[in-house]
C-alpha atoms as a PDB file:
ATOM      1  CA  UNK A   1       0.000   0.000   0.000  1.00  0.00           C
ATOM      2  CA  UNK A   2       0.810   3.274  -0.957  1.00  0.00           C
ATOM      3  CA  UNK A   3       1.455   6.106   1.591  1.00  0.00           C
ATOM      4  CA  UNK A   4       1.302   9.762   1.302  1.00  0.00           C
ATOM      5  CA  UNK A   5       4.757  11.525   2.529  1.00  0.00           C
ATOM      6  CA  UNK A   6       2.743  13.431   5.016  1.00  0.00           C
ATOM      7  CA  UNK A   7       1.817  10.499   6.865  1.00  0.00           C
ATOM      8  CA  UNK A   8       5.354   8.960   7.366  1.00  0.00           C
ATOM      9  CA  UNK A   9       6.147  11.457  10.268  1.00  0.00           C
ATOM     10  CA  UNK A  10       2.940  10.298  12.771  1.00  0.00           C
ATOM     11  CA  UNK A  11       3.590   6.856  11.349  1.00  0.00           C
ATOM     12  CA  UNK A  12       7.197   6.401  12.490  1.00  0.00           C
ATOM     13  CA  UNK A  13       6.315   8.374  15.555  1.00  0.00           C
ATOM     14  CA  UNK A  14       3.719   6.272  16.754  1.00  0.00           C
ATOM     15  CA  UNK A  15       5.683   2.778  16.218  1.00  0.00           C
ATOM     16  CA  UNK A  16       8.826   4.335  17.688  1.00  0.00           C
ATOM     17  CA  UNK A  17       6.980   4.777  20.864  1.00  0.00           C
ATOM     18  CA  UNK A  18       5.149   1.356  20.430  1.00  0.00           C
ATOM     19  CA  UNK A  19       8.675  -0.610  19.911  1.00  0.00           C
ATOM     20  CA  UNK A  20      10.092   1.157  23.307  1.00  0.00           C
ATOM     21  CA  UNK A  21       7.026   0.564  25.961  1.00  0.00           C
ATOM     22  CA  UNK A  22       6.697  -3.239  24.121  1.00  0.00           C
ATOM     23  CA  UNK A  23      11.118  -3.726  24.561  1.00  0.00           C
ATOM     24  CA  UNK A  24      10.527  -1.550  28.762  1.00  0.00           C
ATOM     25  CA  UNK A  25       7.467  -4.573  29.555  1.00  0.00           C
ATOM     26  CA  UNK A  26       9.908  -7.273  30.202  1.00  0.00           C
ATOM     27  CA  UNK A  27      11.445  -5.093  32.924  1.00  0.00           C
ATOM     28  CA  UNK A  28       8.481  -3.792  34.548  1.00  0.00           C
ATOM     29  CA  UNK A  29       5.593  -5.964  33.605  1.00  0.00           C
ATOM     30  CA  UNK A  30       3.607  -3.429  33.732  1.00  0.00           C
ATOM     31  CA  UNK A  31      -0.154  -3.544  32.206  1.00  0.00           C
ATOM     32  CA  UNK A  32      -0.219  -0.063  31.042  1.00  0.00           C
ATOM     33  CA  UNK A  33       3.167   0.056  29.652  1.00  0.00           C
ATOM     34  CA  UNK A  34       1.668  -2.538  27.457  1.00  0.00           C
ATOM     35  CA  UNK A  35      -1.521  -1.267  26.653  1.00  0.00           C
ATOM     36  CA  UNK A  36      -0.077   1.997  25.665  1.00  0.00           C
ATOM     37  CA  UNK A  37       2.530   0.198  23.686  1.00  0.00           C
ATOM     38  CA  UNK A  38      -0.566  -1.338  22.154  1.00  0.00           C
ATOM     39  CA  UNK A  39      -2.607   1.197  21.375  1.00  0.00           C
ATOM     40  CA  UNK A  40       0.492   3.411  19.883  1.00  0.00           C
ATOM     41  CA  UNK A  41       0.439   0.621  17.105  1.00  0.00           C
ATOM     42  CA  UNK A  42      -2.982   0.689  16.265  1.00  0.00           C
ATOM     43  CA  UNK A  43      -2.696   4.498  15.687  1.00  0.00           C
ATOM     44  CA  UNK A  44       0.600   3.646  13.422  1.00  0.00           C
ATOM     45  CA  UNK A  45      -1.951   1.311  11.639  1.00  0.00           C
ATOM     46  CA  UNK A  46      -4.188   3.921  11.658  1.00  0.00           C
ATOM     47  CA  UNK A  47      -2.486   6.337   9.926  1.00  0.00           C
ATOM     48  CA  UNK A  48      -1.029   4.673   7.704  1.00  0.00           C
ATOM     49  CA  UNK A  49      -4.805   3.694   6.362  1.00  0.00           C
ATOM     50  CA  UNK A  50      -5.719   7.366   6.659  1.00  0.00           C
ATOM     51  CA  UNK A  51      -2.602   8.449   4.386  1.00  0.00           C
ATOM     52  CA  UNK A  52      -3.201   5.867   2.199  1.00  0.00           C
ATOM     53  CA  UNK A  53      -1.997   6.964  -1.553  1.00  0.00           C
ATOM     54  CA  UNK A  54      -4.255   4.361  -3.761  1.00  0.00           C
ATOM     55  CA  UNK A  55      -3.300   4.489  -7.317  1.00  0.00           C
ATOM     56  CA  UNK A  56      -5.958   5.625  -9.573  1.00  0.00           C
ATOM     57  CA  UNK A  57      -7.687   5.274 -13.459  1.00  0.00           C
ATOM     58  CA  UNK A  58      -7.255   8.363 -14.285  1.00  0.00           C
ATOM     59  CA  UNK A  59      -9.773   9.138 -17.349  1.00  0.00           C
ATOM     60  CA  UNK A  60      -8.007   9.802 -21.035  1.00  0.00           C
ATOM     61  CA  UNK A  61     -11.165  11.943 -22.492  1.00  0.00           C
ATOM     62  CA  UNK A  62      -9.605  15.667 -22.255  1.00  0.00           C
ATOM     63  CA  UNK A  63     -13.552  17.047 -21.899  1.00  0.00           C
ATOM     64  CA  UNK A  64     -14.458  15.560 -18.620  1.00  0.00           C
ATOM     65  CA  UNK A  65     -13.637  16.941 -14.965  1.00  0.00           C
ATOM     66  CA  UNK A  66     -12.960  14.664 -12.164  1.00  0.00           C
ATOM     67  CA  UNK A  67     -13.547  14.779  -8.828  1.00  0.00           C
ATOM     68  CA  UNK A  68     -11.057  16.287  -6.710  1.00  0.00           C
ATOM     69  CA  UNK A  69     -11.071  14.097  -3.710  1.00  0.00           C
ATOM     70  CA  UNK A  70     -13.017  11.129  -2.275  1.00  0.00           C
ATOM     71  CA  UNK A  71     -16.033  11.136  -0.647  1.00  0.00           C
ATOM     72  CA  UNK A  72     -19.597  12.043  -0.570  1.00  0.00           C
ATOM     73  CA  UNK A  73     -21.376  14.522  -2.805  1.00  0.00           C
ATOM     74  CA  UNK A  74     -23.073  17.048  -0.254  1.00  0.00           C
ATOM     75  CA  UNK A  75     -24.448  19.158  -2.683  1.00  0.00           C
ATOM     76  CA  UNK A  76     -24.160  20.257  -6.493  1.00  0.00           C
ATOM     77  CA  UNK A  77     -25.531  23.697  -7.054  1.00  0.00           C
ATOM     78  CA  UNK A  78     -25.330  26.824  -9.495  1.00  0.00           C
ATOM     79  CA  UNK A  79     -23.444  29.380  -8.433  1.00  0.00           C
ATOM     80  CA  UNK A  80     -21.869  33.275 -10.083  1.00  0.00           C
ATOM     81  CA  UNK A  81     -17.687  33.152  -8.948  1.00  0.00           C
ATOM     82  CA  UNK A  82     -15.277  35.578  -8.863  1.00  0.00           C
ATOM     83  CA  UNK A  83     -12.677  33.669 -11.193  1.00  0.00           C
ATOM     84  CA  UNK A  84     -15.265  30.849 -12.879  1.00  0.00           C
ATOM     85  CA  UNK A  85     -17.732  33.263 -13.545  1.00  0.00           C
ATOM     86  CA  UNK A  86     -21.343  31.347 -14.053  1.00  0.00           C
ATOM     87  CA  UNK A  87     -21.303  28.105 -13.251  1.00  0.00           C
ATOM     88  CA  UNK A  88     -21.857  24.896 -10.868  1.00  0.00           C
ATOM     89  CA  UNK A  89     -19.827  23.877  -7.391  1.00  0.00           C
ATOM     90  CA  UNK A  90     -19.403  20.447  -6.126  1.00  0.00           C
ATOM     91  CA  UNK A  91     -19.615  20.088  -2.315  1.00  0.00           C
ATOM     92  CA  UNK A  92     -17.484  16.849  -1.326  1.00  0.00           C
ATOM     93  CA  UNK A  93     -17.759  15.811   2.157  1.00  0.00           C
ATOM     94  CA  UNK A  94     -14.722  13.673   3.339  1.00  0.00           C
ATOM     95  CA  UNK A  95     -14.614  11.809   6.156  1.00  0.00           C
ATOM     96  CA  UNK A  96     -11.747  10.188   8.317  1.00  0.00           C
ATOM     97  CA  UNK A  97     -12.234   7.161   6.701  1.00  0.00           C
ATOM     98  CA  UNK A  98     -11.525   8.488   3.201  1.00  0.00           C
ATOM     99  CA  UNK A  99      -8.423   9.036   1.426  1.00  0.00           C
ATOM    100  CA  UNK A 100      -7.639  12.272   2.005  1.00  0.00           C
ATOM    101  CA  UNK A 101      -5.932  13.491  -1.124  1.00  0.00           C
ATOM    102  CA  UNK A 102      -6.704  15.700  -3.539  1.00  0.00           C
ATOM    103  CA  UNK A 103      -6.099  16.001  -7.441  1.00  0.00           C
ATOM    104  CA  UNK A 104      -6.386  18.137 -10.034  1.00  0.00           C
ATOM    105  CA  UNK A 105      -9.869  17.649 -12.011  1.00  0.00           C
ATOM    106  CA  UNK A 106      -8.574  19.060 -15.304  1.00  0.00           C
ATOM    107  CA  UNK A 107      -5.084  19.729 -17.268  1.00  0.00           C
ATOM    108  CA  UNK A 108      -4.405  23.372 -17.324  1.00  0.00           C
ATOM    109  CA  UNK A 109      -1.899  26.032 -15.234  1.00  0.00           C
ATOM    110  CA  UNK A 110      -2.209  27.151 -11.936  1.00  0.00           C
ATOM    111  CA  UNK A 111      -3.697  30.720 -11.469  1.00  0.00           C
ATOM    112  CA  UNK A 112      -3.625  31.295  -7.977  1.00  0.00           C
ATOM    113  CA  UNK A 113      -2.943  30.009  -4.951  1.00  0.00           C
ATOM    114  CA  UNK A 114      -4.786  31.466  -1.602  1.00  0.00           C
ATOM    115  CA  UNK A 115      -4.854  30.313   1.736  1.00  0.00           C
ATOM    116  CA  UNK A 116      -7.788  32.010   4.491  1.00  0.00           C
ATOM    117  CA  UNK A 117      -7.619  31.398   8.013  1.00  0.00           C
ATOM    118  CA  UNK A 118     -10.625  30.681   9.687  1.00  0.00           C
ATOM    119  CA  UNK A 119     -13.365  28.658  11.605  1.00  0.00           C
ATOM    120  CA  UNK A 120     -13.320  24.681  12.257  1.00  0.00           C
ATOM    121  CA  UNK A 121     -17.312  24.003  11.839  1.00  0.00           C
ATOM    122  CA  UNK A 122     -17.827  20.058  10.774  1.00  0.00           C
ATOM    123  CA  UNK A 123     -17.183  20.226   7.127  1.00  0.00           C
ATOM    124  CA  UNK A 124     -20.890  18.717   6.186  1.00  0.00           C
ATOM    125  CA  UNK A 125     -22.019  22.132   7.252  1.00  0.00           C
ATOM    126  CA  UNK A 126     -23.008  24.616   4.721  1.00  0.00           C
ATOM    127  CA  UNK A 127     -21.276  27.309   6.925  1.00  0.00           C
ATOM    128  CA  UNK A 128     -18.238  25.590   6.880  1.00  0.00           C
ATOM    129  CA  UNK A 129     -17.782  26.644   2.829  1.00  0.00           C
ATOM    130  CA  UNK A 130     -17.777  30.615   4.385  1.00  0.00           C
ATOM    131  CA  UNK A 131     -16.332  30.242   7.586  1.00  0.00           C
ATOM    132  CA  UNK A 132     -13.752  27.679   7.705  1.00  0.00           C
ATOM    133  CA  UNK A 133      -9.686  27.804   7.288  1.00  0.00           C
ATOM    134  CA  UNK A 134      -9.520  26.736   3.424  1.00  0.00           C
ATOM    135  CA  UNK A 135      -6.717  27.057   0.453  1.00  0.00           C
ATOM    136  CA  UNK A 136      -8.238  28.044  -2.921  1.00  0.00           C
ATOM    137  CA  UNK A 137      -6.483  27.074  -6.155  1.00  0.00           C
ATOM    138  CA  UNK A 138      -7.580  28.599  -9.584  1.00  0.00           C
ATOM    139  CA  UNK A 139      -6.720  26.656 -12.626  1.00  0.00           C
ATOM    140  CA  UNK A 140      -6.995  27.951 -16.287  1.00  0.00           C
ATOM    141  CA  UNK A 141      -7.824  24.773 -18.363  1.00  0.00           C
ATOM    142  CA  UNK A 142      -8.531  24.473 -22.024  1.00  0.00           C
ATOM    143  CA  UNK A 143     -11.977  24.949 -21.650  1.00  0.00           C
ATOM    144  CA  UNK A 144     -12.730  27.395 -19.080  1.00  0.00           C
ATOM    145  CA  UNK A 145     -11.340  28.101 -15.283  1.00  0.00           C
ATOM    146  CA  UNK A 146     -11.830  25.723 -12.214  1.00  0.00           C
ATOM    147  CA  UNK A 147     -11.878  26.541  -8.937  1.00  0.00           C
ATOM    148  CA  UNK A 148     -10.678  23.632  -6.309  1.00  0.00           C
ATOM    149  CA  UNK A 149     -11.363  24.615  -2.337  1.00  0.00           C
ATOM    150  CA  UNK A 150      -9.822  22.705   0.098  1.00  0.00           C
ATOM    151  CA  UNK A 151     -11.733  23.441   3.389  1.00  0.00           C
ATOM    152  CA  UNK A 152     -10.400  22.634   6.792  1.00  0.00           C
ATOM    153  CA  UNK A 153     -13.564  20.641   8.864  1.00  0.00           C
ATOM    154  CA  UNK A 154     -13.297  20.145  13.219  1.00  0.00           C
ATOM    155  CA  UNK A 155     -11.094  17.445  13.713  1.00  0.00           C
ATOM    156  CA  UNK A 156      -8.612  18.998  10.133  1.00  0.00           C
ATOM    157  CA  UNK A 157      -6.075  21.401  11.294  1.00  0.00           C
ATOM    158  CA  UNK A 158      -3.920  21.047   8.872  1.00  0.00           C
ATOM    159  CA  UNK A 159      -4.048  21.739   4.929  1.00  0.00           C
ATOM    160  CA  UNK A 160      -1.290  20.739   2.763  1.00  0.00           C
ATOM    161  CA  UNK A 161      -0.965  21.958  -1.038  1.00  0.00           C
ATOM    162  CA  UNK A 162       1.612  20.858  -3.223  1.00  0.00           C
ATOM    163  CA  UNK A 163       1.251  23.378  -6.244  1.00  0.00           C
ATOM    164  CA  UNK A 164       2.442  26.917  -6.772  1.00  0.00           C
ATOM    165  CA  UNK A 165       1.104  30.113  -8.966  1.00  0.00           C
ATOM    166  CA  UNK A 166       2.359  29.584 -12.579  1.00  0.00           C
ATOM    167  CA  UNK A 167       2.879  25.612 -12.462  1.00  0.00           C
ATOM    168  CA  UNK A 168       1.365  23.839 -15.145  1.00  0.00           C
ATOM    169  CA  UNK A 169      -0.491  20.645 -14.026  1.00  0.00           C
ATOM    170  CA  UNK A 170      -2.255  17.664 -15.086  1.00  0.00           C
ATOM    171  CA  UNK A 171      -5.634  15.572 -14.734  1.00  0.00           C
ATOM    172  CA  UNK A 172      -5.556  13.312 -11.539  1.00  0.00           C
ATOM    173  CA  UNK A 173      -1.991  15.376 -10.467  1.00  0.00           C
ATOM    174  CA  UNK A 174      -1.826  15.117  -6.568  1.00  0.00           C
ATOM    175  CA  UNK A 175      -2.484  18.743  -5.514  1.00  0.00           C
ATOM    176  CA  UNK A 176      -2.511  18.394  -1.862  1.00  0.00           C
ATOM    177  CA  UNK A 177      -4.517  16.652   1.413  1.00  0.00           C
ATOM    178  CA  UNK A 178      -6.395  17.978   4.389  1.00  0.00           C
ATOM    179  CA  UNK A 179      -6.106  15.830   7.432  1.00  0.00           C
ATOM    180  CA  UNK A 180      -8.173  13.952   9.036  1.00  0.00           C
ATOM    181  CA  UNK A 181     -12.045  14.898   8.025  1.00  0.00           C
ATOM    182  CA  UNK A 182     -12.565  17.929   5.689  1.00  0.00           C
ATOM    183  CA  UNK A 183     -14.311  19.262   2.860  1.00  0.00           C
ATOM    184  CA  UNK A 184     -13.139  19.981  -0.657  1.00  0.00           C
ATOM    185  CA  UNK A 185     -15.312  22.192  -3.444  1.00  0.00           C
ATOM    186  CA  UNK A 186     -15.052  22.186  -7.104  1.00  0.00           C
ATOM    187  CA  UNK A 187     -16.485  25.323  -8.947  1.00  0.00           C
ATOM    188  CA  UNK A 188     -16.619  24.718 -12.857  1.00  0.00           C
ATOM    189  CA  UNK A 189     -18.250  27.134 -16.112  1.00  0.00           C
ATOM    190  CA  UNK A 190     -21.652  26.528 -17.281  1.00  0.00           C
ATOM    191  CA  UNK A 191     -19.740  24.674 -20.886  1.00  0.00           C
ATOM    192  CA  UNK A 192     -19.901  21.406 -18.523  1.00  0.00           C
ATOM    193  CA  UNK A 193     -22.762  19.629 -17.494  1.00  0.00           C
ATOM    194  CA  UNK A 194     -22.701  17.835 -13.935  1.00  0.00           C
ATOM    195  CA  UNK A 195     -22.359  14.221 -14.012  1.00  0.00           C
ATOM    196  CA  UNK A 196     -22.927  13.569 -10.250  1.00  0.00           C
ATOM    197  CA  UNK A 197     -25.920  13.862  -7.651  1.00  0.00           C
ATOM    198  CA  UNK A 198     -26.187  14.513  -3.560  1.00  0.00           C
ATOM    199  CA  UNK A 199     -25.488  11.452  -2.096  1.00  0.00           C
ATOM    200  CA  UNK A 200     -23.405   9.908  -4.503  1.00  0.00           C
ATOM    201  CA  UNK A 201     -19.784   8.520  -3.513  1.00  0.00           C
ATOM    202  CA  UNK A 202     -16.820   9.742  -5.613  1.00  0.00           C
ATOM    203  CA  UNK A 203     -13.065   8.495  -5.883  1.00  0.00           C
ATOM    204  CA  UNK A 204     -10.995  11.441  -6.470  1.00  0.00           C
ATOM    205  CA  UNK A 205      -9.213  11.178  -9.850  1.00  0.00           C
ATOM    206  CA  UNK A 206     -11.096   8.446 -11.249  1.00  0.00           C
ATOM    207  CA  UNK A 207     -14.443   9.418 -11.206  1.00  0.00           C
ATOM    208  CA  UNK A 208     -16.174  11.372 -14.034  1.00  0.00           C
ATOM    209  CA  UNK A 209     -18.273  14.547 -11.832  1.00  0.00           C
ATOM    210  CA  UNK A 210     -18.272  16.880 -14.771  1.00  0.00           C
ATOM    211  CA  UNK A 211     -18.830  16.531 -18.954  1.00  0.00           C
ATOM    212  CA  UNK A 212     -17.474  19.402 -21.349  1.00  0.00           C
ATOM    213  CA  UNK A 213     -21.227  19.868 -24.038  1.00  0.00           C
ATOM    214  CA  UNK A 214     -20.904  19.661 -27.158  1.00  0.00           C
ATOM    215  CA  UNK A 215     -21.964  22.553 -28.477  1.00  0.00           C
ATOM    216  CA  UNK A 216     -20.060  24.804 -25.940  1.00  0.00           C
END
């Protein structure tokens, strides 16, 4: 299994401290040296499922979007943005049990790259979107601009982006991860049609949320 380089630091940590108490119980025999010890390597296992890097089918049509992370569709709305202009956002809704990376839903260059502070509401709230600590990345694609959100939810502290103003990037490209339960957004033109429904469980990279028409 694949592992995301952010997770390697909490991953050594906790086995470090899970090989010392397990080599001190000999000496001590003592119950909560070993239940400690215990529990410190269930929360190496842990992680190591949270930062889980799966690989991923990334589609070859150049007019779809896909989704940006994994997780549950919240909402899919229309919506008038600063940089997209008219269009639709997709509210994903990741929990700690989803992989927690997120990718790039279309080829194009990086616009900008903005970071708020902010609020840690649960990221299945709509006030989360407003309120939150999130990172915004604008990309200009061939097609249109995209919008991608990352929004920090109330056990995530921590947002991680990997890409920079300027940088040209690809479909399915790791962008960055929020950890441990968060929220990401993808705002896309009116020339696409959405693909995906509330409810509905995405893999980020893989599946199609967003179709380029025809005629646009």
């Amino acid at each position: 299994m694949r592992i995301a380089r952010e997770g390697y630091p909490f991953i050594f940590a906790a086995l470090a401290m899970g090989a010392l108490l397990a080599a001190l119980y000999p000496l001590h025999h003592s119950p909560a040296l070993l239940a400690v010890s215990i529990v410190a390597l269930l929360f190496a296992l842990a992680c190591a499922g949270f930062f889980r890097n799966p690989m991923r089918l990334v589609p070859s049509d150049e007019t779809v979007l896909v989704a940006p992370a994994d997780g549950k569709v919240l909402r899919v709305r229309e919506i008038d943005d600063e940089y997209v202009g008219a269009g639709y956002r997709i509210d994903i809704f990741l929990s700690v049990f989803d992989v927690h990376i997120n990718r790039m839903p279309a080829s194009g260059a990086v616009a900008f790259v903005r970071y708020r502070p902010g609020r840690f509401f649960s990221a299945f709230r709509d006030c989360a979107s407003e309120q939150n600590e999130r990172n915004d990345m604008g990309i200009a694609g061939r097609w249109g601009r995209f919008r991608v959100a990352q929004i920090a939810g109330s056990v995530a502290r921590r947002i991680v982006c990997h890409v920079k103003e300027s940088q040209p990037v690809t479909v399915g490209q790791i962008c960055g991860m929020i950890r441990f339960g968060s929220r990401t957004e993808l705002t896309f033109p009116k020339n696409y049609a959405p693909c995906v429904a509330p409810g509905q469980r995405v893999k980020g990279g893989e599946t199609v949320v967003g179709r380029r028409l025809e005629h646009a």
